[in-house]
N, C-alpha and C. Protein backbone atom coordinates (compact mmCIF):
# COMPACT_ATOMS: atom_id res chain seq x y z
N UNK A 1 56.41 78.24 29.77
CA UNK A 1 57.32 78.87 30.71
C UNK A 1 58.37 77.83 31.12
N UNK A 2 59.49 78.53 30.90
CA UNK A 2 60.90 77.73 31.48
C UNK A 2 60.70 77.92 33.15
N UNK A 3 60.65 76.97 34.05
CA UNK A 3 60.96 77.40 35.64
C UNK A 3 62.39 76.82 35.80
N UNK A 4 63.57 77.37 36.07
CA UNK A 4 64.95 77.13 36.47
C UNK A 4 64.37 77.10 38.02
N UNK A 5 64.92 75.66 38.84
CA UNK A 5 64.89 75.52 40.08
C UNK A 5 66.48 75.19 40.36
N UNK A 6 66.83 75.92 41.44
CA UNK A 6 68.23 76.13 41.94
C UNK A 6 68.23 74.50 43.31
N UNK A 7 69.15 74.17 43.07
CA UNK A 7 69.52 72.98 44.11
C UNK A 7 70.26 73.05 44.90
N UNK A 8 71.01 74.18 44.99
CA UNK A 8 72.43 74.30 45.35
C UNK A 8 72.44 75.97 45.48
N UNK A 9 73.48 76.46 45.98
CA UNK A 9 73.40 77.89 46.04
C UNK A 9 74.04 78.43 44.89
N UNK A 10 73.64 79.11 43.77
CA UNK A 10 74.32 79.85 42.69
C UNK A 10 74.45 81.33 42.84
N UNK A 11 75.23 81.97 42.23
CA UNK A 11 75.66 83.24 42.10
C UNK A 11 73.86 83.52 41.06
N UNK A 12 73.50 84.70 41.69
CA UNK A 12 72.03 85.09 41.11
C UNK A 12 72.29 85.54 39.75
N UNK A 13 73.64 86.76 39.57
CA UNK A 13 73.79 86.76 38.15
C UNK A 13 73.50 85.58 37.41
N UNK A 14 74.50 84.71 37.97
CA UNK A 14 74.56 83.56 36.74
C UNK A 14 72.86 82.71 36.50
N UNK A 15 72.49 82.63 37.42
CA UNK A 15 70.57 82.38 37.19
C UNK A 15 69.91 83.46 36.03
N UNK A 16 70.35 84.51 36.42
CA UNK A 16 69.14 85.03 35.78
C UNK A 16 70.37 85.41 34.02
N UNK A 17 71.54 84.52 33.92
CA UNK A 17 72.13 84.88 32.79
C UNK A 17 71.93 84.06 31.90
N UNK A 18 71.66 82.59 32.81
CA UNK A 18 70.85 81.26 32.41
C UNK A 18 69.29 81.40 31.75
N UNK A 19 68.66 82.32 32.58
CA UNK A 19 67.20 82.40 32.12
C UNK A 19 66.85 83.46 30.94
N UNK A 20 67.55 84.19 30.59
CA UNK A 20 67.84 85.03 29.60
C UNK A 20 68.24 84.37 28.47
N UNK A 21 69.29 83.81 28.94
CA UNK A 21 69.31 82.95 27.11
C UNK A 21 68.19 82.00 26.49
N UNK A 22 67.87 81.33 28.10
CA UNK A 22 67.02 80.21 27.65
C UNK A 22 65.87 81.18 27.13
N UNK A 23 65.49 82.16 27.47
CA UNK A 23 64.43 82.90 26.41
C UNK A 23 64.74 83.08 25.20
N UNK A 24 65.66 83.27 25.43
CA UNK A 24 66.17 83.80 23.73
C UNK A 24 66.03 82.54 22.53
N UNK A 25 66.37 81.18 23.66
CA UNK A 25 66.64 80.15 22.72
C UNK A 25 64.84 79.61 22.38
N UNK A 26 64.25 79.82 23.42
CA UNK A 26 62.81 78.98 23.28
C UNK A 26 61.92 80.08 22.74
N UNK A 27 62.38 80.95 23.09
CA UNK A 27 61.04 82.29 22.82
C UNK A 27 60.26 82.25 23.99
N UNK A 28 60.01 81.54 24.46
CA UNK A 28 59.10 80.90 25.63
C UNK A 28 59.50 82.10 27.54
N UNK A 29 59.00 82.37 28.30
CA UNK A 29 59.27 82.87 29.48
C UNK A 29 60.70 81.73 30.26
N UNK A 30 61.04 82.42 30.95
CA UNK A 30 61.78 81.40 32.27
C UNK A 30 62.64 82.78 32.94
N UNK A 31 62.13 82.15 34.19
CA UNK A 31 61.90 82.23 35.50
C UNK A 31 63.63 82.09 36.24
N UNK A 32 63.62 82.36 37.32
CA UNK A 32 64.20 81.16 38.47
C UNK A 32 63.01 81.67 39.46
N UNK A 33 63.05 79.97 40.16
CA UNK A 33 62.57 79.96 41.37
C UNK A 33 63.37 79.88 42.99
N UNK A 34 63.22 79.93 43.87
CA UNK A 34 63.44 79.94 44.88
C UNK A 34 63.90 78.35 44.97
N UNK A 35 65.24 78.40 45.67
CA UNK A 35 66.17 77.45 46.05
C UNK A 35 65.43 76.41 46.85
N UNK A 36 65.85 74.47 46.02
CA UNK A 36 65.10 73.47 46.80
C UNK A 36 66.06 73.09 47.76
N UNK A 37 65.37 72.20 48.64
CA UNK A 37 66.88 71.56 49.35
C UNK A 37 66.76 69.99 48.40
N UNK A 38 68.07 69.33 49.00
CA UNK A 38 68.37 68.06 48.22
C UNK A 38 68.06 67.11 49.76
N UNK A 39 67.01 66.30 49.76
CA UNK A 39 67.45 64.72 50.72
C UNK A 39 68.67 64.78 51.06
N UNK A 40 69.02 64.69 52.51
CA UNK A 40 70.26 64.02 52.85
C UNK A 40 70.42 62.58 52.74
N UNK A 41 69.07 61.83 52.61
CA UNK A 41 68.82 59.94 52.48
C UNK A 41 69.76 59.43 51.39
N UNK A 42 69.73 59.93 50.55
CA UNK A 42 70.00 60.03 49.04
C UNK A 42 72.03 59.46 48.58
N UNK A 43 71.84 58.34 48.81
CA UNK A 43 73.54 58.40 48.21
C UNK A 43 73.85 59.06 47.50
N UNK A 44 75.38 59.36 47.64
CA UNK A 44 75.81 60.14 46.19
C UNK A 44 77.43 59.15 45.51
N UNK A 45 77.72 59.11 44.66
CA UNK A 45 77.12 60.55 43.66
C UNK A 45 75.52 60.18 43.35
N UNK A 46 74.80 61.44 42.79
CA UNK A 46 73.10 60.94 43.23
C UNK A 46 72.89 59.86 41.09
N UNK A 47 72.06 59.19 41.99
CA UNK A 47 71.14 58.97 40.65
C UNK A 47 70.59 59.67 40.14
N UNK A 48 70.25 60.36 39.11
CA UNK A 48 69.66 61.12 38.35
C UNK A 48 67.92 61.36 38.72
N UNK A 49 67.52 59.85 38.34
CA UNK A 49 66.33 59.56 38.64
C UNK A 49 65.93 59.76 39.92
N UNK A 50 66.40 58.76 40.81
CA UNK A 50 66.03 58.76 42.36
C UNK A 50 66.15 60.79 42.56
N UNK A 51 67.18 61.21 42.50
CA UNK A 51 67.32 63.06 42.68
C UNK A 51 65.50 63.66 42.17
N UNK A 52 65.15 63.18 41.26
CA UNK A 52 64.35 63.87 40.47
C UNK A 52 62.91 63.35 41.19
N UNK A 53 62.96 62.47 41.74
CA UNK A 53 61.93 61.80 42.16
C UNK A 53 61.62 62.35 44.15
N UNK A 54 63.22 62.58 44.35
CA UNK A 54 62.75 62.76 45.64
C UNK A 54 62.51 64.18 46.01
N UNK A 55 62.69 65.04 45.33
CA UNK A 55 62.58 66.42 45.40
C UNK A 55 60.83 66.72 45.86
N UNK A 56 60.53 67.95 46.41
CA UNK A 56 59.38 68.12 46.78
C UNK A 56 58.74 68.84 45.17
N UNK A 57 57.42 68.97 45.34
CA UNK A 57 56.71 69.25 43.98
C UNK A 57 56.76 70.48 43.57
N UNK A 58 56.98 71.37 42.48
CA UNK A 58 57.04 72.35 42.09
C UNK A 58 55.66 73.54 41.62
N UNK A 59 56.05 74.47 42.13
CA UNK A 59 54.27 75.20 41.54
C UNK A 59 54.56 75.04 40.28
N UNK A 60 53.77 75.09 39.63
CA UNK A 60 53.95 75.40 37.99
C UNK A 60 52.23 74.91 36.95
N UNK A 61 52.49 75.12 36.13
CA UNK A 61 51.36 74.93 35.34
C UNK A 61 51.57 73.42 34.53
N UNK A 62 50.97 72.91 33.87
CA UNK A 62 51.29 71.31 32.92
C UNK A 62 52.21 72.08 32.09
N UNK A 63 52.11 72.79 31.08
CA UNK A 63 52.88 73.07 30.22
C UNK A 63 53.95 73.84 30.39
N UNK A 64 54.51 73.77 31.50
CA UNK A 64 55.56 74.45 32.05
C UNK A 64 56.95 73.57 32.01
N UNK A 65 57.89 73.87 31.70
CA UNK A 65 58.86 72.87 31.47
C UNK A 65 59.71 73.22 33.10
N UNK A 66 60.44 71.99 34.00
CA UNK A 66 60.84 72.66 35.33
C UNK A 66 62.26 71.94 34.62
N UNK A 67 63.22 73.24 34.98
CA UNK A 67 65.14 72.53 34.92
C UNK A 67 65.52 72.88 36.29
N UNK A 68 66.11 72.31 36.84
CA UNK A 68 66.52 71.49 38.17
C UNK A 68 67.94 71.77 37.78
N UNK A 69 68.41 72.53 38.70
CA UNK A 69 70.10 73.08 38.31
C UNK A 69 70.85 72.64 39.64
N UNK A 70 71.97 72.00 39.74
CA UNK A 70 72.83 71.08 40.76
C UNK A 70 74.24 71.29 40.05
N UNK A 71 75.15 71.44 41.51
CA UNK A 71 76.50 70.91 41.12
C UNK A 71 77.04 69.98 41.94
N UNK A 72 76.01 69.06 42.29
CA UNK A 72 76.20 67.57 42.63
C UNK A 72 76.56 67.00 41.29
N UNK A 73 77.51 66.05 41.76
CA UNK A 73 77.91 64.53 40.89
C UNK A 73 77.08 64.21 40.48
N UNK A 74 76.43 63.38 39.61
CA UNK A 74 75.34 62.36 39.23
C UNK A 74 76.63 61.03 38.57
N UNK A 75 75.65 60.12 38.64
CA UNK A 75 76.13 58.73 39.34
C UNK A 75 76.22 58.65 37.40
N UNK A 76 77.60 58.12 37.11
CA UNK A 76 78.41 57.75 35.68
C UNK A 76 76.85 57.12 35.10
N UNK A 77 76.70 56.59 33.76
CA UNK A 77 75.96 55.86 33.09
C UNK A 77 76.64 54.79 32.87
N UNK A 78 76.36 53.81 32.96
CA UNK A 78 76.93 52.16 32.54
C UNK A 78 76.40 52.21 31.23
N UNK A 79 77.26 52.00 30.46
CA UNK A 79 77.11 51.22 29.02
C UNK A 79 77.53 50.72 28.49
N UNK A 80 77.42 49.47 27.31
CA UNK A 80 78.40 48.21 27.16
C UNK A 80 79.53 48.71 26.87
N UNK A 81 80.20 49.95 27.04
CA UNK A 81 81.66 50.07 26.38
C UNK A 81 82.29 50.38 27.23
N UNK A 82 81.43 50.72 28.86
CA UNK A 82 82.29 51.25 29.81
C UNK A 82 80.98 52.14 30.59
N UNK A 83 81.80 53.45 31.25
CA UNK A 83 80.67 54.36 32.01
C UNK A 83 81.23 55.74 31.12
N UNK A 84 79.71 56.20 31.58
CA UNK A 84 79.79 57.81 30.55
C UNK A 84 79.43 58.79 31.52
N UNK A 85 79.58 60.06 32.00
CA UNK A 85 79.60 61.33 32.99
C UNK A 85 77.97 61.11 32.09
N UNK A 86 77.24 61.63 33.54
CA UNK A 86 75.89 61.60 33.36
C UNK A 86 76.05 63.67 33.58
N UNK A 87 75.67 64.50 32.62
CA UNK A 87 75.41 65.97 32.96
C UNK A 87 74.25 66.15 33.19
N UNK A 88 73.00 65.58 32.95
CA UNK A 88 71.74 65.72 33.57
C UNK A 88 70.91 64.64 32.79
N UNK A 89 69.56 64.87 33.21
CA UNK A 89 68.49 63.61 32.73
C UNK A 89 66.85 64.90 32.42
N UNK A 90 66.73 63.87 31.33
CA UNK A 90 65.69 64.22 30.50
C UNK A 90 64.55 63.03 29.98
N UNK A 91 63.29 63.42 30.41
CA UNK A 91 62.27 62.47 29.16
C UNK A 91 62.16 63.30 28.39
N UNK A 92 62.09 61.96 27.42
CA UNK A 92 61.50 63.08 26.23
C UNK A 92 59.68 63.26 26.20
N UNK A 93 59.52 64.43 25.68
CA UNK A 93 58.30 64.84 26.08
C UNK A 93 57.58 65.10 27.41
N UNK A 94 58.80 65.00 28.32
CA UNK A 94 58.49 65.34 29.99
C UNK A 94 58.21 66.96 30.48
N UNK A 95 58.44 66.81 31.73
CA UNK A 95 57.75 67.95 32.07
C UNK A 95 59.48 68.14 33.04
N UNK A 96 60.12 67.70 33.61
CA UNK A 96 61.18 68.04 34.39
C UNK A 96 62.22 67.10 33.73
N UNK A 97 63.49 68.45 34.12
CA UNK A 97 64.55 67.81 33.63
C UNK A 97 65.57 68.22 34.57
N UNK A 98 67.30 67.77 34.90
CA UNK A 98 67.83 67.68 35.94
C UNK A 98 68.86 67.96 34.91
N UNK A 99 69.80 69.39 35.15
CA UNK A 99 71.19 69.81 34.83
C UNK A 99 72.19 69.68 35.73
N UNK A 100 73.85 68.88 35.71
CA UNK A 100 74.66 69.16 36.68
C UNK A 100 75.87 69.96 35.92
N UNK A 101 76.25 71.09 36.80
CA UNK A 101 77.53 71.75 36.32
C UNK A 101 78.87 71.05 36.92
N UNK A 102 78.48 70.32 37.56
CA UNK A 102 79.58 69.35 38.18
C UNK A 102 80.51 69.39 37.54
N UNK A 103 80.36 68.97 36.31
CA UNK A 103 81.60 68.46 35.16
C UNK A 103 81.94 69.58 34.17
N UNK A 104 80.87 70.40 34.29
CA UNK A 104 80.82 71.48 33.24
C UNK A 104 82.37 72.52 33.89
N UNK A 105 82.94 72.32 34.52
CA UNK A 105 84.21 73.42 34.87
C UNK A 105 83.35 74.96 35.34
N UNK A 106 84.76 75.60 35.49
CA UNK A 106 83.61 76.74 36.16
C UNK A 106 82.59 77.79 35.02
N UNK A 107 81.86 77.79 35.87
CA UNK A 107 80.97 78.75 34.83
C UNK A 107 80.78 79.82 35.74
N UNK A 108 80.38 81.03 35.14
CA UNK A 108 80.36 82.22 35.60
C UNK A 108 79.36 82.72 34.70
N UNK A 109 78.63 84.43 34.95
CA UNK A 109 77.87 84.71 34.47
C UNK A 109 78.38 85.19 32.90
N UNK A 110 79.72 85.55 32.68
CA UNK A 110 80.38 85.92 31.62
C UNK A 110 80.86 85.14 30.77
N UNK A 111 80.41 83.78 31.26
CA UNK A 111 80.25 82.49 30.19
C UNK A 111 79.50 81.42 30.38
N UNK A 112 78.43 82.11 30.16
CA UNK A 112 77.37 81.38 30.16
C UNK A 112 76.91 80.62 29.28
N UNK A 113 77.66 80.87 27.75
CA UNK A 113 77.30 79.91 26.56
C UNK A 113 77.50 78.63 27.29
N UNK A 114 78.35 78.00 27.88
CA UNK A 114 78.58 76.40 27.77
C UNK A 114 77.29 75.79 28.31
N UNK A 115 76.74 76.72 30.02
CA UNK A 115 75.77 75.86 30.59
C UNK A 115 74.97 76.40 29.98
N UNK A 116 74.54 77.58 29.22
CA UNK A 116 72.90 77.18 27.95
C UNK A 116 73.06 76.30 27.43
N UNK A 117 73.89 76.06 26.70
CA UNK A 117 73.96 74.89 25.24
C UNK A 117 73.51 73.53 25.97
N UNK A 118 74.16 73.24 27.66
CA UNK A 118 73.98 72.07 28.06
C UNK A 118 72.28 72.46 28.68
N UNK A 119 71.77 73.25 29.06
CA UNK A 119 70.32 73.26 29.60
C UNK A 119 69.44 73.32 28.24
N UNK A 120 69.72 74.03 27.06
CA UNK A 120 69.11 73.98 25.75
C UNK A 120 68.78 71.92 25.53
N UNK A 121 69.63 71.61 25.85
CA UNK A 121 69.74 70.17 25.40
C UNK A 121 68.58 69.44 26.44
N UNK A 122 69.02 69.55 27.51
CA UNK A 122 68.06 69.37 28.63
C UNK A 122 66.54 69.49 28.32
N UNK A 123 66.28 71.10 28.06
CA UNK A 123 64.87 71.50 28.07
C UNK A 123 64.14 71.08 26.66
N UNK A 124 65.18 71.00 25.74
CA UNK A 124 64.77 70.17 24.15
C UNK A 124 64.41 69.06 24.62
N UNK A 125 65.28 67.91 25.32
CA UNK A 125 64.78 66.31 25.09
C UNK A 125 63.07 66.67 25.78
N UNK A 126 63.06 67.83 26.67
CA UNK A 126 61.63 67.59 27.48
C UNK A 126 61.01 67.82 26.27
N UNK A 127 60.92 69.02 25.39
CA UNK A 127 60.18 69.19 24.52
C UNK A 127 59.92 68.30 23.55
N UNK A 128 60.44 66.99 23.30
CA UNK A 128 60.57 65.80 22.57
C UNK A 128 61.42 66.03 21.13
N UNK A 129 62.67 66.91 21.44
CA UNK A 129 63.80 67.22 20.67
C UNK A 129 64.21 65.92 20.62
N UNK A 130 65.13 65.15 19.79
CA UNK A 130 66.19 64.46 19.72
C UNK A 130 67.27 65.23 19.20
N UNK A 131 68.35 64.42 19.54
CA UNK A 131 69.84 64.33 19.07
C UNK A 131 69.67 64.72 17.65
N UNK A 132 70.85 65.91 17.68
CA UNK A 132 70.57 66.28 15.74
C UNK A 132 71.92 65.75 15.43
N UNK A 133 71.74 66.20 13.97
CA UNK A 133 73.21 65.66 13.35
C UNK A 133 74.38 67.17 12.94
N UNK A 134 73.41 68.07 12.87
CA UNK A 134 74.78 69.55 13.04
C UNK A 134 75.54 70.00 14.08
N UNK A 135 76.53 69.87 14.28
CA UNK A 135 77.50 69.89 15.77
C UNK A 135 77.26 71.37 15.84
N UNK A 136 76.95 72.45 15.14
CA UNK A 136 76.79 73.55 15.68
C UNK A 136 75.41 73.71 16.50
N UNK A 137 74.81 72.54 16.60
CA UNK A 137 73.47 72.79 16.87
C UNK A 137 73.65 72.55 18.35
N UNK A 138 72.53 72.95 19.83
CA UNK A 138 72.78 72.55 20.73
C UNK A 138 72.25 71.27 21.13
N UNK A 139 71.33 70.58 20.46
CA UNK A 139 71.02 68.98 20.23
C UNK A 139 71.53 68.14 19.89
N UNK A 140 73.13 68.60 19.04
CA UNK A 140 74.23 67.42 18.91
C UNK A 140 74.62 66.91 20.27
N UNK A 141 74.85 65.57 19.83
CA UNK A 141 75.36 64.53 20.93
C UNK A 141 76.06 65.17 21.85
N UNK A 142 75.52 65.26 23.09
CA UNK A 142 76.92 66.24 23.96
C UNK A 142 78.41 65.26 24.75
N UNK A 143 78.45 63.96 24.33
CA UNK A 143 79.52 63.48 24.62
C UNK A 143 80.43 63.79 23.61
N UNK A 144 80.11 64.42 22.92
CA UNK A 144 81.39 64.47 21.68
C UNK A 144 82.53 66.12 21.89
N UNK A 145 83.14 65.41 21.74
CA UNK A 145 84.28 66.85 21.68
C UNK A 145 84.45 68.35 21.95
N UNK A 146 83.70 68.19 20.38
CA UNK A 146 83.32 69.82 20.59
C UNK A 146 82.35 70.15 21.33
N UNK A 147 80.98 69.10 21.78
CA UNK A 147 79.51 70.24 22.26
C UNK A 147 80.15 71.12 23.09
N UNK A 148 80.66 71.07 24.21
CA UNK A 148 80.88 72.03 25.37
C UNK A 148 81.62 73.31 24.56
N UNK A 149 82.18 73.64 23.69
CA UNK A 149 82.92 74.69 22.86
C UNK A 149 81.61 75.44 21.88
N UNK A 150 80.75 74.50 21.42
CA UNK A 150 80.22 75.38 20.75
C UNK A 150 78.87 76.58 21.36
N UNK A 151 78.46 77.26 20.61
CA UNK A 151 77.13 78.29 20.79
C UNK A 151 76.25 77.74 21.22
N UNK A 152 75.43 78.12 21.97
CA UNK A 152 73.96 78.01 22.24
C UNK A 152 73.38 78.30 21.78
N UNK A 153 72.71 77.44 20.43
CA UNK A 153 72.21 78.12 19.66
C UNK A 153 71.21 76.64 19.33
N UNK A 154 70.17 76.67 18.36
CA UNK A 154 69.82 75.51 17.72
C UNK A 154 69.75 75.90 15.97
N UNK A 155 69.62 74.60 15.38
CA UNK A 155 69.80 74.18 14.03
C UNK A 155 68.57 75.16 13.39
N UNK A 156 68.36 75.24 11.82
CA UNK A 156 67.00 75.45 11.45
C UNK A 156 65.83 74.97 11.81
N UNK A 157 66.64 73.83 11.74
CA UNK A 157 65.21 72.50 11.84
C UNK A 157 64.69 71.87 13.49
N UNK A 158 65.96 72.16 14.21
CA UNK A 158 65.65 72.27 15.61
C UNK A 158 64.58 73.61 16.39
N UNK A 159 65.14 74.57 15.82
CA UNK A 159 64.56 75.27 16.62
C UNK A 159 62.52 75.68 15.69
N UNK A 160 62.36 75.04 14.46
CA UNK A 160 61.32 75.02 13.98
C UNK A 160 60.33 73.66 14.63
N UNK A 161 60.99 72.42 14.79
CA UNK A 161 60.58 71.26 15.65
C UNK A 161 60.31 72.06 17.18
N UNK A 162 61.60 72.86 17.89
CA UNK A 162 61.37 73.22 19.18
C UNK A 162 59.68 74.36 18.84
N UNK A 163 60.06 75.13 17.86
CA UNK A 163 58.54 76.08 17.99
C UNK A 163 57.42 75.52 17.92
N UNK A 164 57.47 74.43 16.90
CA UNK A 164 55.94 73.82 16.77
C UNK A 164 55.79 73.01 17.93
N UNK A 165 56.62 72.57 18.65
CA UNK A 165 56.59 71.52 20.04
C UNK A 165 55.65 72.49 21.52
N UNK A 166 56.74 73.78 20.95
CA UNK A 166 56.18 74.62 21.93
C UNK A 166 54.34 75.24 22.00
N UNK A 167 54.05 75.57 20.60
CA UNK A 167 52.70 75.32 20.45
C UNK A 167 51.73 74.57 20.67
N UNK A 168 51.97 73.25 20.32
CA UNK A 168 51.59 72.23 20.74
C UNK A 168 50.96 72.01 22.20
N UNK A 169 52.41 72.56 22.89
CA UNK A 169 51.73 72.28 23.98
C UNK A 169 50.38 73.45 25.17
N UNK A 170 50.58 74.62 24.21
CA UNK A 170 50.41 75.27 24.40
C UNK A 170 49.09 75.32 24.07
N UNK A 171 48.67 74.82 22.95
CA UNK A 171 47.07 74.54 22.29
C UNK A 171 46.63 73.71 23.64
């Protein structure tokens, strides 16, 4: 089961237009749950981590994947070439992951491809997806150009890695 946790106040269409695809994309259930609040302690723009850490605990089962939806900032990534827009944080093989539409421009329920493709990516690294190499896929690198333009969709080989991942955890 996908649990979408709201951080922020969203238009409900657009939740439940979010949790619809993400079925479509995992096969798997998802939900939304009932709206968290965010720490006021918490600098912003937030850290990814520290955000994810200070949140209160979620019902859910182990094999439940939780996405954490915000249109808070998250704090740039430093890397030797400069800083990179952080859109959310993922372990791989985790159990929670953190989406921001911050950067994503507006989304609405009548275009909802951009923020699946970016929560597909999200809820993959949990599933222990990596980065693919087909830009039509939603596991291509999302700093590059096109991700935000293309489908929400995954590769052959992605979404056969995402099924057997999903079993897996499921055994």
């Amino acid at each position: 089961m996908i649990r979408i946790v709201p951080l922020d106040e969203f238009d409900p269409k657009l939740l439940s237009a979010l949790a619809g695809s993400l079925y479509a994309a995992f096969g798997v259930g998802a939900e939304v749950l009932p709206q968290l609040g965010v720490p006021d302690s918490l600098p912003r723009p937030y850290n990814p981590t520290d955000l994810v850490a200070a949140l209160p605990p979620v019902d859910s089962f182990p094999d439940d994947r939780i996405l954490f939806l915000t249109s808070r900032e998250l704090q740039p990534r430093a890397l030797p070439s400069g800083s990179a827009p952080t859109y959310g944080l993922s372990h791989y093989d985790g159990r929670f992951c953190l989406l921001s539409i911050a950067s994503l421009g507006e989304i609405k329920a009548d275009n909802i491809r951009r923020l699946t493709r970016f929560a597909m990516q999200e809820i993959g690294h949990a599933y222990g997806l990596h980065h693919c190499l087909d830009p039509r896929c939603a596991m291509y690198a999302h700093w590059t150009k096109s991700f935000p333009t293309g489908d929400a969709i995954f590769c052959t080989f992605c979404r056969e890695k995402s099924e057997q991942r999903i079993r897996q955890v499921k055994a």
